[in-house]
C-alpha atoms as a PDB file:
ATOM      1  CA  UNK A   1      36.499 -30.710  27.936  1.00  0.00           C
ATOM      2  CA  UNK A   2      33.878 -30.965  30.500  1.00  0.00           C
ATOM      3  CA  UNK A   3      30.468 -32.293  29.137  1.00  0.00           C
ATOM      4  CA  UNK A   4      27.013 -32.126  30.165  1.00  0.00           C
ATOM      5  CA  UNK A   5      25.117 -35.088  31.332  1.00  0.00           C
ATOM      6  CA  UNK A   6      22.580 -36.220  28.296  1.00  0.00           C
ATOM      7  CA  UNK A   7      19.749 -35.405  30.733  1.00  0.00           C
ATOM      8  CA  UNK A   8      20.717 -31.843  31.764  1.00  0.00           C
ATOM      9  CA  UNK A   9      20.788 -31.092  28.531  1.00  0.00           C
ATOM     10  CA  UNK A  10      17.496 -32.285  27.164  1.00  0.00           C
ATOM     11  CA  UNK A  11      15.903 -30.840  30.354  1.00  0.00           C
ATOM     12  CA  UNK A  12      17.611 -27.227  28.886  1.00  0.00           C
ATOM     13  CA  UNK A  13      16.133 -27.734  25.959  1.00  0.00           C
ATOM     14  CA  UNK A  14      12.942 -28.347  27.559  1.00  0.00           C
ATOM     15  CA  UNK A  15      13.035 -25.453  29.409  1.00  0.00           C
ATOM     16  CA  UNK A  16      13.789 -23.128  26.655  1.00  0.00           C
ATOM     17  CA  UNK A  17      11.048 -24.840  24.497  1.00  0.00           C
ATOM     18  CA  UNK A  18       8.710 -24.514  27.790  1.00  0.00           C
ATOM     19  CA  UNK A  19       9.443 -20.489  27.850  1.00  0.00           C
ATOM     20  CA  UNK A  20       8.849 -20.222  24.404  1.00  0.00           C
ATOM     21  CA  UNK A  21       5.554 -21.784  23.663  1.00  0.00           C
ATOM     22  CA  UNK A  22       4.779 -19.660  27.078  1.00  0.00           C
ATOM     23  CA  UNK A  23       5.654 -16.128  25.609  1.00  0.00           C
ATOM     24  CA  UNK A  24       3.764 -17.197  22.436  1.00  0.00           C
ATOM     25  CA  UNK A  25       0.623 -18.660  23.703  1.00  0.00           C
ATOM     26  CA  UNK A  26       0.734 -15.350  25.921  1.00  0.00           C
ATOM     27  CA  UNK A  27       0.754 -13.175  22.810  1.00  0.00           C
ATOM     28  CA  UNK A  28      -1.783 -15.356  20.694  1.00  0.00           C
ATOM     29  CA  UNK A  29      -4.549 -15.445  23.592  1.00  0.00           C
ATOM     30  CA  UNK A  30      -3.531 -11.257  24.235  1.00  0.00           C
ATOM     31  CA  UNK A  31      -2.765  -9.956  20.829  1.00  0.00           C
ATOM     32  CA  UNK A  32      -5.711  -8.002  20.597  1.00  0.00           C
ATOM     33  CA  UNK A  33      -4.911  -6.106  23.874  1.00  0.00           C
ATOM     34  CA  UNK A  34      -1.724  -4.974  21.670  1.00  0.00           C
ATOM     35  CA  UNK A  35      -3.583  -4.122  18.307  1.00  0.00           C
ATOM     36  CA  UNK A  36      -6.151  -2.139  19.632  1.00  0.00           C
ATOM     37  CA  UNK A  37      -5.391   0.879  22.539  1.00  0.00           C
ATOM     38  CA  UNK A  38      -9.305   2.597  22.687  1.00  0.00           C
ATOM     39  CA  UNK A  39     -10.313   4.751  25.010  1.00  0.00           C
ATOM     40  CA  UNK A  40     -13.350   3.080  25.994  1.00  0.00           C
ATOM     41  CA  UNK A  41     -15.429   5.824  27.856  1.00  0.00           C
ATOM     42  CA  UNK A  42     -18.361   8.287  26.282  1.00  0.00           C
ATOM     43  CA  UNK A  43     -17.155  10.908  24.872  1.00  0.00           C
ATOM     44  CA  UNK A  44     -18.542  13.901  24.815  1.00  0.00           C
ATOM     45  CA  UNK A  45     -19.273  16.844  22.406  1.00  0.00           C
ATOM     46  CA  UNK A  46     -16.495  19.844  22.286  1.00  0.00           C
ATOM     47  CA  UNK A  47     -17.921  22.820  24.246  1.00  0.00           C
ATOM     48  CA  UNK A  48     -17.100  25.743  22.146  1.00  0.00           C
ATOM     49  CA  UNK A  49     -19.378  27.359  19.546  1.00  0.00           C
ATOM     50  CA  UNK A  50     -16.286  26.288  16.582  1.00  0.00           C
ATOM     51  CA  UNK A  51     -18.745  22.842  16.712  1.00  0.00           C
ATOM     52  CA  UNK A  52     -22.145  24.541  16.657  1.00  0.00           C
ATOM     53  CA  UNK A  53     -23.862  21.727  14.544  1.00  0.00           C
ATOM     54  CA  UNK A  54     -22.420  18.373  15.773  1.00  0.00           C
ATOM     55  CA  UNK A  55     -24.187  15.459  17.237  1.00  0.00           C
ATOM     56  CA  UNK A  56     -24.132  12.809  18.926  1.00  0.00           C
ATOM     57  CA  UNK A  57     -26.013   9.942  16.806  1.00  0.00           C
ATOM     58  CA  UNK A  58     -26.118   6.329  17.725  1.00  0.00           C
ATOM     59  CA  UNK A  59     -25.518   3.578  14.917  1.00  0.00           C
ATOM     60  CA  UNK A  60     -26.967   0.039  15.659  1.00  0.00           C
ATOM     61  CA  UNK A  61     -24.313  -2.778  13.775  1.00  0.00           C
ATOM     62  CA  UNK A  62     -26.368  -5.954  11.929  1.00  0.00           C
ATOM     63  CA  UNK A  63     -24.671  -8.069  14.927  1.00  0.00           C
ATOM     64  CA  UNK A  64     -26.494  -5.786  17.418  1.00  0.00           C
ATOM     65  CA  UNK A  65     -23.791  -3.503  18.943  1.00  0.00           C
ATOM     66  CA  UNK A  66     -24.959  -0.197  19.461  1.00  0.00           C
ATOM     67  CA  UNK A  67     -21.959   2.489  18.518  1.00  0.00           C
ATOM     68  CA  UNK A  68     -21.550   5.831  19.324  1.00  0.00           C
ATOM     69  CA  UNK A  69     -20.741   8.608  16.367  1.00  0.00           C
ATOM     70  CA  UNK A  70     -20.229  11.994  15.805  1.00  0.00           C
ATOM     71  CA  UNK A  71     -22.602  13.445  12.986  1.00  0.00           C
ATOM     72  CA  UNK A  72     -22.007  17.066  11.464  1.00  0.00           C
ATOM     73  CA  UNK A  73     -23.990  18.129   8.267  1.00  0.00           C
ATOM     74  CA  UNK A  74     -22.253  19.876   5.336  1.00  0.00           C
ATOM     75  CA  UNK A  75     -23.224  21.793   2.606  1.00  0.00           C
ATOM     76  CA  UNK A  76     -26.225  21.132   0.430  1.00  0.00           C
ATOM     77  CA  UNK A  77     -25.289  17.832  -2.282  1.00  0.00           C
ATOM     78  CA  UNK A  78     -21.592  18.082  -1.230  1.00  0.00           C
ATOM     79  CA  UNK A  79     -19.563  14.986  -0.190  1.00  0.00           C
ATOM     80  CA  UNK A  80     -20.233  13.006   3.140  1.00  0.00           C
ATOM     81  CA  UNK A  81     -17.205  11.968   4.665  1.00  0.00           C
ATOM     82  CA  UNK A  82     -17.136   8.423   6.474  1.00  0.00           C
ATOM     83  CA  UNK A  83     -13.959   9.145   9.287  1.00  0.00           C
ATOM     84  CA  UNK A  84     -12.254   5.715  10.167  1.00  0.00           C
ATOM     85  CA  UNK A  85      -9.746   7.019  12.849  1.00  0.00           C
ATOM     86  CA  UNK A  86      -6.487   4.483  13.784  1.00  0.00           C
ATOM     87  CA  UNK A  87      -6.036   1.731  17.002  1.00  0.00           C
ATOM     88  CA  UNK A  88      -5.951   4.175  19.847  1.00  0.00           C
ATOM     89  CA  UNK A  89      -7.600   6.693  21.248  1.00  0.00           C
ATOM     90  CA  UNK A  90     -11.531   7.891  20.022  1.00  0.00           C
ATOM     91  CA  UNK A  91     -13.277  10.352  17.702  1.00  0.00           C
ATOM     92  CA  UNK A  92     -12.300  13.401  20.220  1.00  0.00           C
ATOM     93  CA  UNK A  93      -8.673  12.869  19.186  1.00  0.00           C
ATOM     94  CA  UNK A  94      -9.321  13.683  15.801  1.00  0.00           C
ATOM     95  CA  UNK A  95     -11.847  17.176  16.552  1.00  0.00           C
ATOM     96  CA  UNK A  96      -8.976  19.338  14.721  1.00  0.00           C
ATOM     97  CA  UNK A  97      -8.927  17.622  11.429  1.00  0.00           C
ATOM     98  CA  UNK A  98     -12.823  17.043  11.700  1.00  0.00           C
ATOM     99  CA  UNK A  99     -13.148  20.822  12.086  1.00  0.00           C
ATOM    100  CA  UNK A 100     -10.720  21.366   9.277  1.00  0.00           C
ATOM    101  CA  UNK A 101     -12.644  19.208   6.952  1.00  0.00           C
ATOM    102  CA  UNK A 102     -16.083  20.772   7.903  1.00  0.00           C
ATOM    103  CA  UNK A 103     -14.433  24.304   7.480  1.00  0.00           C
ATOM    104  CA  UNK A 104     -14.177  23.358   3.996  1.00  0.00           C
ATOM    105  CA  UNK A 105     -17.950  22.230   3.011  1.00  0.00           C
ATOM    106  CA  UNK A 106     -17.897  18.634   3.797  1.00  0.00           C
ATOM    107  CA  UNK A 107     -20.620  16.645   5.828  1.00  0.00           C
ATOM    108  CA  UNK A 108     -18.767  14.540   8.484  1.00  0.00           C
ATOM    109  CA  UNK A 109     -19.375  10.721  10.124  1.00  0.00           C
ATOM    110  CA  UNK A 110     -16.821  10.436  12.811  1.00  0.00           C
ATOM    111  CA  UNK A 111     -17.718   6.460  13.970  1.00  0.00           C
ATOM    112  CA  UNK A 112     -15.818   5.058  17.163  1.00  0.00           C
ATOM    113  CA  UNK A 113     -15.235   1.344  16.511  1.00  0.00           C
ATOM    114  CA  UNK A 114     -16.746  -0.847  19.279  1.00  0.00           C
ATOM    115  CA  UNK A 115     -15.296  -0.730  22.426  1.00  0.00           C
ATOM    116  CA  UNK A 116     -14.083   2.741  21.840  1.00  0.00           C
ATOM    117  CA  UNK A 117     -15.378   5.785  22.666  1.00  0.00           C
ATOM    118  CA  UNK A 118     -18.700   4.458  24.840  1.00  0.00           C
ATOM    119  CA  UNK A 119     -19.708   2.066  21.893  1.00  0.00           C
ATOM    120  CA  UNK A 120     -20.575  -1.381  23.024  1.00  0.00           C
ATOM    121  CA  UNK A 121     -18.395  -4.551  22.333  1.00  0.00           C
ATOM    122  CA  UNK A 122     -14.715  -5.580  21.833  1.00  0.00           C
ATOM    123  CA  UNK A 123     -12.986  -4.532  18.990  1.00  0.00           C
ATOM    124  CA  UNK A 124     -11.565  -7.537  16.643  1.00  0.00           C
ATOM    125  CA  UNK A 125     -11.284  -7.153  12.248  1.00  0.00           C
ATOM    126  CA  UNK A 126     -14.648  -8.682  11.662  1.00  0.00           C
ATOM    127  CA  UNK A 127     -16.457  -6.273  14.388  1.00  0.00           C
ATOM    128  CA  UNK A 128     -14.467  -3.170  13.233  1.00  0.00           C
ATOM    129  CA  UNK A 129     -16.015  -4.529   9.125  1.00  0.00           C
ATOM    130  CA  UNK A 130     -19.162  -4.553  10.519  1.00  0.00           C
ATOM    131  CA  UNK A 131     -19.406  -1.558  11.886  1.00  0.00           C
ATOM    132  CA  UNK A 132     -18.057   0.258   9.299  1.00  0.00           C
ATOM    133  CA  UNK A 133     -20.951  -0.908   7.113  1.00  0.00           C
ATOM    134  CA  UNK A 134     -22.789   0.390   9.483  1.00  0.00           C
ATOM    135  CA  UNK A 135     -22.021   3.516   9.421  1.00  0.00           C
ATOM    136  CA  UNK A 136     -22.061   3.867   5.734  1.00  0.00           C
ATOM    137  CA  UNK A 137     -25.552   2.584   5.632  1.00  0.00           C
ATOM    138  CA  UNK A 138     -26.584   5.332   8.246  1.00  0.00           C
ATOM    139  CA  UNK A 139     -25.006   8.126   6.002  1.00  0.00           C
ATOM    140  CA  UNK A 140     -27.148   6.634   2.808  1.00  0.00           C
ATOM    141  CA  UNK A 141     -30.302   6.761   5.402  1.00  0.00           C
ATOM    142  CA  UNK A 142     -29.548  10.250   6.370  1.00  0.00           C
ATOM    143  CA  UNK A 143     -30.065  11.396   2.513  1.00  0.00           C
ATOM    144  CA  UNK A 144     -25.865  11.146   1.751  1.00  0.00           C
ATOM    145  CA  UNK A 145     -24.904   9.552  -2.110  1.00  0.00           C
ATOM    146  CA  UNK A 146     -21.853  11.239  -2.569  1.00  0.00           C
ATOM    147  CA  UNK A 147     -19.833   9.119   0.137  1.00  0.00           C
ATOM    148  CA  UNK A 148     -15.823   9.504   1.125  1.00  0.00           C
ATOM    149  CA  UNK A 149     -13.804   7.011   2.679  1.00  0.00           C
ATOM    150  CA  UNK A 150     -11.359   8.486   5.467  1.00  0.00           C
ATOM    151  CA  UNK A 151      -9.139   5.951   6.991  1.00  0.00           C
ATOM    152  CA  UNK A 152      -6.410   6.628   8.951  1.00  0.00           C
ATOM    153  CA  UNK A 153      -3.524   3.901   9.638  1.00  0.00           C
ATOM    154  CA  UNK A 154      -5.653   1.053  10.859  1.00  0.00           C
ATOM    155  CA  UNK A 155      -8.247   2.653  10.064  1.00  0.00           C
ATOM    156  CA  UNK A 156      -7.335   2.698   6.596  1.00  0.00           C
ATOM    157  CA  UNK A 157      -7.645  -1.385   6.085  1.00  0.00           C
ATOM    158  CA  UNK A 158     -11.332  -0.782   7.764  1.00  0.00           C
ATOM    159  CA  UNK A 159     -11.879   1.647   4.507  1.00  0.00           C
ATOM    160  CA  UNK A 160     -10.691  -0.960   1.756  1.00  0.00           C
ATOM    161  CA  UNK A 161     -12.559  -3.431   2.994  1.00  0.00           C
ATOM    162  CA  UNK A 162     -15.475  -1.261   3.382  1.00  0.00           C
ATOM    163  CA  UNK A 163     -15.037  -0.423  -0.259  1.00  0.00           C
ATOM    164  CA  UNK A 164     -14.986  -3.885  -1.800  1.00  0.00           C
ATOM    165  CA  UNK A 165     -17.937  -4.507   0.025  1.00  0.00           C
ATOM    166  CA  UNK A 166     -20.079  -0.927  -0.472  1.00  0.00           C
ATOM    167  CA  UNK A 167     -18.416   1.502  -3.504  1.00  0.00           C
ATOM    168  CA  UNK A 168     -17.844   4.911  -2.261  1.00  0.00           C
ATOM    169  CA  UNK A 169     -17.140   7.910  -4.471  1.00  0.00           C
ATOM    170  CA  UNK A 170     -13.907   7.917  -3.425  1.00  0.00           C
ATOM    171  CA  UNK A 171     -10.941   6.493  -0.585  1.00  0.00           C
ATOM    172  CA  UNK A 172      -8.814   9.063   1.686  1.00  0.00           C
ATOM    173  CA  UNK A 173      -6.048   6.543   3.304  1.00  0.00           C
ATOM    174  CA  UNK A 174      -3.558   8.182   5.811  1.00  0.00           C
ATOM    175  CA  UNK A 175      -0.330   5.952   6.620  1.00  0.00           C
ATOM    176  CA  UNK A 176      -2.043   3.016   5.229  1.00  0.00           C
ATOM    177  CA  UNK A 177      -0.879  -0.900   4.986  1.00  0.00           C
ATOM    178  CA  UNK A 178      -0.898  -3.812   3.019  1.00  0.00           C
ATOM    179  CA  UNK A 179      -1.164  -6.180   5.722  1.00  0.00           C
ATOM    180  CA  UNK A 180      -1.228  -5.952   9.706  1.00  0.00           C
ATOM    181  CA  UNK A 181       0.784  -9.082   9.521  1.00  0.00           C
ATOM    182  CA  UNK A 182       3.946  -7.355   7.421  1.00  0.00           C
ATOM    183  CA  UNK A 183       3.568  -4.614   9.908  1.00  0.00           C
ATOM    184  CA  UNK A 184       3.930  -6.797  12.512  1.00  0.00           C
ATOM    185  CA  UNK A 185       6.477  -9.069  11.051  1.00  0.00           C
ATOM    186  CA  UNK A 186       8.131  -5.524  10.634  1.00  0.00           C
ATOM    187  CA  UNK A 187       8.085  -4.829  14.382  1.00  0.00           C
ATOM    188  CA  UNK A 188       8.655  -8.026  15.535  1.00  0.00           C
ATOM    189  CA  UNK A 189      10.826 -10.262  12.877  1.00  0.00           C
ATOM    190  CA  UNK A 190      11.745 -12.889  15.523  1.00  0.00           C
ATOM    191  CA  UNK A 191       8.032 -14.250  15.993  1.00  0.00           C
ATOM    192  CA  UNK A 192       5.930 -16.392  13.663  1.00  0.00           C
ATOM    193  CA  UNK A 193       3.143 -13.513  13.459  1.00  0.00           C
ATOM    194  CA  UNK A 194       1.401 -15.619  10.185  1.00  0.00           C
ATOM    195  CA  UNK A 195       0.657 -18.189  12.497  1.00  0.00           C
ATOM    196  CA  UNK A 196      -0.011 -16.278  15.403  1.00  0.00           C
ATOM    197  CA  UNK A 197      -2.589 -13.277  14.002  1.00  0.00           C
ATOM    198  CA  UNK A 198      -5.974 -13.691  14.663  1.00  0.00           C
ATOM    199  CA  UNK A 199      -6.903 -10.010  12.705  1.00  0.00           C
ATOM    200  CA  UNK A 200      -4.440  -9.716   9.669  1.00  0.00           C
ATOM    201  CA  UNK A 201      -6.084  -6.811   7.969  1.00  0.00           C
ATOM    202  CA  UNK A 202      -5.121  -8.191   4.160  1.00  0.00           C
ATOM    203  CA  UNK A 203      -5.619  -4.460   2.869  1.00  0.00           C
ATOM    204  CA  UNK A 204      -3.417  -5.398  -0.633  1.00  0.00           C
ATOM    205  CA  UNK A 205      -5.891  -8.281  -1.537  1.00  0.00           C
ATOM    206  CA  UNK A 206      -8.589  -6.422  -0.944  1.00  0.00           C
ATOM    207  CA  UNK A 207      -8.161  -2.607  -2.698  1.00  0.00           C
ATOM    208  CA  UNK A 208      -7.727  -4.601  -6.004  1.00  0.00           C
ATOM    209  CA  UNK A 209     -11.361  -5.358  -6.068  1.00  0.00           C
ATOM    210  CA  UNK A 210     -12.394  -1.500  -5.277  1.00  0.00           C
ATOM    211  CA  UNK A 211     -13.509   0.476  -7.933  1.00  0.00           C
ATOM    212  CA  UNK A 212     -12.794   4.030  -6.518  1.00  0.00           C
ATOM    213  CA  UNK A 213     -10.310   6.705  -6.749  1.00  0.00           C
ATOM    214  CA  UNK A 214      -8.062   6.326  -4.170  1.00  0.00           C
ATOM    215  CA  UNK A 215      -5.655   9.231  -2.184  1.00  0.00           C
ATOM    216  CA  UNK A 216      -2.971   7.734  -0.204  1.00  0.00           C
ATOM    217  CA  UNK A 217      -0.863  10.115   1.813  1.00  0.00           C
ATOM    218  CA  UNK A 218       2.140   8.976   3.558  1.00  0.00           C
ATOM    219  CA  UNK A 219       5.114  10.026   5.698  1.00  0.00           C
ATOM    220  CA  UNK A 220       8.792   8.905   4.430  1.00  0.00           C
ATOM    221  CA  UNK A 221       9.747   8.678   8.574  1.00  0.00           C
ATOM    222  CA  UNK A 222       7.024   6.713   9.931  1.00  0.00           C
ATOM    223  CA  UNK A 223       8.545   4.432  11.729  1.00  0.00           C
ATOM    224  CA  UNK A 224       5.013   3.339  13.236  1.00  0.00           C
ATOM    225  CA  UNK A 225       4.147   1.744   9.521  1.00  0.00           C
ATOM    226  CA  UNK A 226       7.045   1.949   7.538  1.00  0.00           C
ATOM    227  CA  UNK A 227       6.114   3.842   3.936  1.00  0.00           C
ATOM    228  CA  UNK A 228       7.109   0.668   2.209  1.00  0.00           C
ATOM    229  CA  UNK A 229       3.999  -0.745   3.350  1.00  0.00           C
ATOM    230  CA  UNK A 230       1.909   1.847   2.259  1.00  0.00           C
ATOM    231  CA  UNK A 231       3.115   1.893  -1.297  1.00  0.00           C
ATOM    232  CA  UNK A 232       2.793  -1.973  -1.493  1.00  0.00           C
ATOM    233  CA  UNK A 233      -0.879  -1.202  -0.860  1.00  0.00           C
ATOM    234  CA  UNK A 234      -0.812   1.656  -3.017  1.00  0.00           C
ATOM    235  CA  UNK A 235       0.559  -0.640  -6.320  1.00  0.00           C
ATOM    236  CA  UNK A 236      -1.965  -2.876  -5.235  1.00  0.00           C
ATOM    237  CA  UNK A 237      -4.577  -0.817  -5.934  1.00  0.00           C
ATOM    238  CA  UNK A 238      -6.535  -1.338  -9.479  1.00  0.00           C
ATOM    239  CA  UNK A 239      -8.401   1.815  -9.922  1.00  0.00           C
ATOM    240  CA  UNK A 240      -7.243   5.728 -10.179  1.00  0.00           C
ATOM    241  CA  UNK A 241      -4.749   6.208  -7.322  1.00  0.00           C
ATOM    242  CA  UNK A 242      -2.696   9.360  -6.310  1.00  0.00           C
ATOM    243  CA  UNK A 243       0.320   8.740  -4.169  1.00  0.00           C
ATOM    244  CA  UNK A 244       1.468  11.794  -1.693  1.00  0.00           C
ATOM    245  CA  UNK A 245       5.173  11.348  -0.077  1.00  0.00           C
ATOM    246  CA  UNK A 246       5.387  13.785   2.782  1.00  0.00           C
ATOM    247  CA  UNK A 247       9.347  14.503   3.620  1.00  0.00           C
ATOM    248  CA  UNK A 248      10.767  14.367   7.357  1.00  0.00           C
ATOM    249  CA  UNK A 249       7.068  12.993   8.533  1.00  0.00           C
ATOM    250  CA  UNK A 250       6.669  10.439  10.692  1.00  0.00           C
ATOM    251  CA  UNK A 251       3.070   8.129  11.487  1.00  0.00           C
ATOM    252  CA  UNK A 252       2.001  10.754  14.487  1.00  0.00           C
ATOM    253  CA  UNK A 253       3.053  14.024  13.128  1.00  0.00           C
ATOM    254  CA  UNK A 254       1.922  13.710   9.316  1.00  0.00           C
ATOM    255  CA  UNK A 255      -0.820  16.829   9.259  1.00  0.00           C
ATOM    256  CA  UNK A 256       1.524  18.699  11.173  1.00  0.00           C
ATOM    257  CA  UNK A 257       4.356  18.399   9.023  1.00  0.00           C
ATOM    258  CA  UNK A 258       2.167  18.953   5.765  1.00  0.00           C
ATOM    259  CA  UNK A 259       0.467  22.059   6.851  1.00  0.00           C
ATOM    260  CA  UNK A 260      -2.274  23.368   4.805  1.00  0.00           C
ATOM    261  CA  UNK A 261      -0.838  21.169   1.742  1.00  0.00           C
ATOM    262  CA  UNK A 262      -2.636  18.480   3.677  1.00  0.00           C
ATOM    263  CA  UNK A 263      -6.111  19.423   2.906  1.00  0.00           C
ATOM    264  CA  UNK A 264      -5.269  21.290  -0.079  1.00  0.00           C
ATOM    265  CA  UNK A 265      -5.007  17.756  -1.416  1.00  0.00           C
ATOM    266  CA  UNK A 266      -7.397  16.193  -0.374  1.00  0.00           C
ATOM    267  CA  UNK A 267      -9.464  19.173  -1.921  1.00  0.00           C
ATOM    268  CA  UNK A 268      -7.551  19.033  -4.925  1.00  0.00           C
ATOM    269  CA  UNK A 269      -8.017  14.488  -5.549  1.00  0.00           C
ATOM    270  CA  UNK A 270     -11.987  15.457  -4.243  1.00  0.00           C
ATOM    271  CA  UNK A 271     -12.890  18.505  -6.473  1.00  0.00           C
END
C-alpha cells in the first residue's frame, strides 16, 4: 500500500484546518450582511388617494439615530398598532397589509429599523431593541394607550423583547422564532452558529416574562422558519396565547394563502 510521507500529511491537515477557520472567520466578521437584506434608501409615501392620511414622521432612538416611520391615525380610542416588518426589504413592502389594517379602524406605526428605509445606522439586535422602544414611546407621545405589537418573522423577536421591556395591550407575531440561532442551526447544521452569532434573537427566554395576550400565526410550509420554531416560542409563552396553523403556507406567501381569515383573526384575538 502506498503511504504518505508524515509531512504531506500534516501539511493536508493544515490546509484543511487553514480553509476552515477562513470560511468561518469570513462568516463571523460578515454575518450581519446575511441576517439583515434592507433596502436602505428613503422611501417615499404611496401616491394614490387609498393613503390619504399617512405621514412621514421621524423617530429619534436614545442612542441618537434618527429613523424614518410611517404614521397613519385611526379611529378615535381604538388600538395603535406598532408594525415590526422582517430582515429585508422596508415599510413600502408591507403598504397592502398596512392598508388592510387601517381599513379596519386601527391607528398604524410602520418603523423601518436603522439602516433601512432612509433611517440612519446599521442594523444589529441591540440597535433594532432600541429602536423599537423608540417607536413605542413616540406612539404613547402622540396620545396612543391602547398599543399592539405587530412583528413579522424577525420582526417578531424585536416585538417580545419590546414587550418584556414596555407591556403592550397585546402581541401580533407572524412566522415567529424561538431563537435566530435554531434557525440558523436549522439552515446551516454543519457550522458552530452558538459560537459564531453575534445577534441570537433569544425570543423563547424572553416571551415568558411578557404579560400580554399573544396571536401567533404560522404557515405549516415555511421552509424560511420552519413552524417547529414558532410553536417552541409559542409554548414558551406564559400569558394568554392563541396559536393559528395555516395549511399549504409557506414564510412569503402566508396572507395570501389565508385570505380574509387573516385579518378576521387578528380582529377576532383584538376585539
Amino acid at each position: 500500500m502506498f503511504a504518505y510521507p508524515e509531512w504531506a500529511l500534516f501539511r493536508a491537515l493544515g490546509v484543511v484546518a487553514l480553509a476552515a477557520v477562513s470560511v468561518l472567520s469570513s462568516i463571523f466578521l460578515f454575518q450581519r450582511r446575511l441576517i439583515y437584506h434592507p433596502r436602505a434608501e428613503a422611501v417615499a409615501l404611496p401616491a394614490t388617494v387609498l393613503f390619504d392620511g399617512l405621514r412621514d414622521v421621524r423617530i429619534d432612538t436614545s442612542d441618537g439615530v434618527r429613523l424614518h416611520a410611517w404614521y397613519w391615525p385611526g379611529r378615535a380610542n381604538g388600538y395603535a398598532i406598532l408594525f415590526l416588518h422582517g430582515n429585508a426589504g422596508d415599510r413600502s413592502d408591507r403598504r397592502a397589509l398596512l392598508r388592510a389594517l387601517h381599513d379596519r379602524g386601527y391607528a398604524l406605526l410602520a418603523l423601518d429599523y436603522r439602516g433601512y428605509g432612509g433611517s440612519e445606522g446599521s442594523p444589529s439586535e441591540a440597535g433594532l431593541y432600541l429602536d423599537a422602544e423608540a417607536a413605542a414611546s413616540w406612539l404613547v407621545a402622540a396620545g396612543h394607550e391602547r398599543l399592539v405589537y405587530f412583528g413579522e418573522s424577525l420582526g417578531t423577536a424585536v416585538a417580545v423583547e419590546l414587550a418584556r421591556r414596555r407591556t403592550p395591550h397585546a402581541m401580533v407575531l407572524e412566522a415567529p422564532f424561538d431563537s435566530l440561532v435554531n434557525v440558523a442551526q436549522h439552515h446551516f447544521p454543519w457550522l458552530p452558529v452558538h459560537w459564531l452569532l453575534s445577534d441570537r434573537f433569544w425570543a423563547a427566554k424572553r416571551i415568558s416574562e411578557v404579560d400580554a395576550p399573544v396571536l401567533v400565526i404560522h404557515g405549516e410550509q415555511d421552509t424560511v422558519v420552519p413552524q417547529a420554531r414558532g410553536r417552541a416560542l409559542f409554548d414558551a409563552a406564559a400569558s394568554a396565547k392563541t396559536w393559528i396553523s395555516v395549511p399549504g403556507a409557506g414564510h412569503n406567501d402566508l396572507r395570501d394563502r389565508f385570505g380574509a381569515r387573516y385579518l378576521a383573526a387578528v380582529d377576532a384575538f383584538l376585539q
